[in-house]
C-alpha atoms as a PDB file:
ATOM      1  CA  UNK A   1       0.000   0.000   0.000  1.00  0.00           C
ATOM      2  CA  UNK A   2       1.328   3.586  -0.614  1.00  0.00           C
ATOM      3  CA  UNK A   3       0.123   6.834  -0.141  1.00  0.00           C
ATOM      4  CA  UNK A   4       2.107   9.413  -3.022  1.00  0.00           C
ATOM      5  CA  UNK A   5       2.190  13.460  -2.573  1.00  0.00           C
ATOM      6  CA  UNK A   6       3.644  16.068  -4.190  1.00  0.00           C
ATOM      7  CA  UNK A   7       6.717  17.960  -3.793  1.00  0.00           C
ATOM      8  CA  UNK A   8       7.821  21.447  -4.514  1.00  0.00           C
ATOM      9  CA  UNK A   9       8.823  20.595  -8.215  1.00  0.00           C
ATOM     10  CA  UNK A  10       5.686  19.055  -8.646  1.00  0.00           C
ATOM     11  CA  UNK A  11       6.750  15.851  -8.641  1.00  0.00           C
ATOM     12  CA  UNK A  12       5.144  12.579  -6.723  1.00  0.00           C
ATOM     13  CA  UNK A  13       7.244  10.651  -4.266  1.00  0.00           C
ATOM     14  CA  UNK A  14       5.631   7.823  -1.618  1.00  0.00           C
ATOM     15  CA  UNK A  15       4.587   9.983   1.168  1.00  0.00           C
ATOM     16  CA  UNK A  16       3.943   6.809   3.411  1.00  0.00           C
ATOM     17  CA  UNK A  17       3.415   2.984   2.282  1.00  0.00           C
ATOM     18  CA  UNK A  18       3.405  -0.472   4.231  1.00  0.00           C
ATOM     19  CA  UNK A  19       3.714  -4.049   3.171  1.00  0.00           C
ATOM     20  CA  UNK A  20       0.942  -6.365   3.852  1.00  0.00           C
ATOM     21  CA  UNK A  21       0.601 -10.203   3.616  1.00  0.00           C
ATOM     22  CA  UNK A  22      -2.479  -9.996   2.645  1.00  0.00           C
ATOM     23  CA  UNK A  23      -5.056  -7.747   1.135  1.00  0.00           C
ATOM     24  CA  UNK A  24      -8.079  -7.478   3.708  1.00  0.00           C
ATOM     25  CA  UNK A  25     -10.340  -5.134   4.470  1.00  0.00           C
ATOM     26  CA  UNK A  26      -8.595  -4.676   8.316  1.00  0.00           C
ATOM     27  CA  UNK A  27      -5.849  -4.120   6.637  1.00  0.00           C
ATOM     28  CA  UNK A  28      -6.804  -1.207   4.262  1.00  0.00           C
ATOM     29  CA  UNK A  29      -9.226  -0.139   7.193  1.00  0.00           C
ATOM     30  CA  UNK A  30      -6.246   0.285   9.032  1.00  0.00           C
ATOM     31  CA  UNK A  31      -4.313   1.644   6.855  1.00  0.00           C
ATOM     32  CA  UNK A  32      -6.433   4.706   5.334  1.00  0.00           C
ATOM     33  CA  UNK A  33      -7.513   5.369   8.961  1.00  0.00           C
ATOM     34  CA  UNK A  34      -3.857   5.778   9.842  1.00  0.00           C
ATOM     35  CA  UNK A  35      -3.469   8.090   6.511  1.00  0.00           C
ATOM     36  CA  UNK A  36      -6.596   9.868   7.318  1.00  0.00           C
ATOM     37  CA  UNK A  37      -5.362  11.030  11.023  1.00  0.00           C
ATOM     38  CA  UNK A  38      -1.626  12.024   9.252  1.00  0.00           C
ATOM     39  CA  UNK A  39      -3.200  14.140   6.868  1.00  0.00           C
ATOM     40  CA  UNK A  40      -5.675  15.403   8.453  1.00  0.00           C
ATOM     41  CA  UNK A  41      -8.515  15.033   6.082  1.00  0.00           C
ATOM     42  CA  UNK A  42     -11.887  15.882   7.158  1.00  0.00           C
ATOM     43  CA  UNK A  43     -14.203  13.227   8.408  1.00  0.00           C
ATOM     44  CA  UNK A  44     -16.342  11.810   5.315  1.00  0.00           C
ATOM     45  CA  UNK A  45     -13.177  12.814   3.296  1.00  0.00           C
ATOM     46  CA  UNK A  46     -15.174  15.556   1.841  1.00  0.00           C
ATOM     47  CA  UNK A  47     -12.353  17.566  -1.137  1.00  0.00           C
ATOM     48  CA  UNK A  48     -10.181  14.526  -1.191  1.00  0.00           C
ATOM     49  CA  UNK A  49      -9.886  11.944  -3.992  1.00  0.00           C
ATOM     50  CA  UNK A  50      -8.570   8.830  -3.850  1.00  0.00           C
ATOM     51  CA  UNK A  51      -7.522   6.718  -7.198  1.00  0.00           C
ATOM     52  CA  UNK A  52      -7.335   2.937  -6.711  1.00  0.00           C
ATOM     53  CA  UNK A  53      -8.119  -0.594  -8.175  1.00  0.00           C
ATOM     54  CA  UNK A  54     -11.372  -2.423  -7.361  1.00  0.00           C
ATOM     55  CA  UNK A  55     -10.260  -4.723  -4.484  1.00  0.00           C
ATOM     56  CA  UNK A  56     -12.871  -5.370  -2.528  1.00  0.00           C
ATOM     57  CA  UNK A  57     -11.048  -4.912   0.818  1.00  0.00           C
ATOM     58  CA  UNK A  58      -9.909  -1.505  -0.156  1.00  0.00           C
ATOM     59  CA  UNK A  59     -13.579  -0.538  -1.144  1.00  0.00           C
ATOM     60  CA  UNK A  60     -15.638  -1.577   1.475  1.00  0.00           C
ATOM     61  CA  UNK A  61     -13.316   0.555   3.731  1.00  0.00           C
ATOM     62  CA  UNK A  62     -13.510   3.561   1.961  1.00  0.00           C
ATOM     63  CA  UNK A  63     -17.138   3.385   1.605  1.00  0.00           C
ATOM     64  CA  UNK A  64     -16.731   3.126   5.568  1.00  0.00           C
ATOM     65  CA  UNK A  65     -13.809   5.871   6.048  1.00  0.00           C
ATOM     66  CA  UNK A  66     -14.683   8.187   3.598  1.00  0.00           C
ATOM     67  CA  UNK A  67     -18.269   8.291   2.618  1.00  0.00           C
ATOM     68  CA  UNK A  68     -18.210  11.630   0.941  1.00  0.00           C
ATOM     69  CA  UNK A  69     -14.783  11.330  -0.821  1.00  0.00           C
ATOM     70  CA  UNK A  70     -14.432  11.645  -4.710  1.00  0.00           C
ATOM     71  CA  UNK A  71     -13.144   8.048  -5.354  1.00  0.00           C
ATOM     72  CA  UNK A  72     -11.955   6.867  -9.105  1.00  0.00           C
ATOM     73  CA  UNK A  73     -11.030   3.328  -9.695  1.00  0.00           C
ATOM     74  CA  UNK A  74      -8.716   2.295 -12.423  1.00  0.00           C
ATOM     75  CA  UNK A  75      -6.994  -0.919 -13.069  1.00  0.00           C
ATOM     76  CA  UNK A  76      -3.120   0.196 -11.818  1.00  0.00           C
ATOM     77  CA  UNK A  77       0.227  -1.829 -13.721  1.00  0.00           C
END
């Protein structure tokens, strides 16, 4: 999992990430809450966005995180 930002030069770099054995919804759950308290984003996630695959894990715990966020899912290579 990894979080990316931007710098000064506009350019992205891995503002936070973990390795996980396993894809579960505690994990990502974990995860974005942990992300969500760094940043300080707003509860419901309202003026965020957050780009990601479909796994199921990772949507079920946005859907609980971040009800109100702007969320786009792609297939990421």
């Amino acid at each position: 999992m990894c979080a990316l930002d931007w710098d000064t030069n506009n350019q992205r770099y891995p503002a936070t990430w973990k390795w996980l054995r396993r894809r579960l919804e505690y994990s990502w759950t974990w995860f974005l809450g942990l992300l969500q308290k760094d940043l300080q984003v707003s509860i419901g996630g309202r003026g965020w966005v957050i780009v990601s695959d479909q796994q199921k894990g990772l949507l079920n715990a946005v859907a609980m995180l971040f009800p109100d966020i702007e969320h786009i899912m792609r297939h990421i290579f």
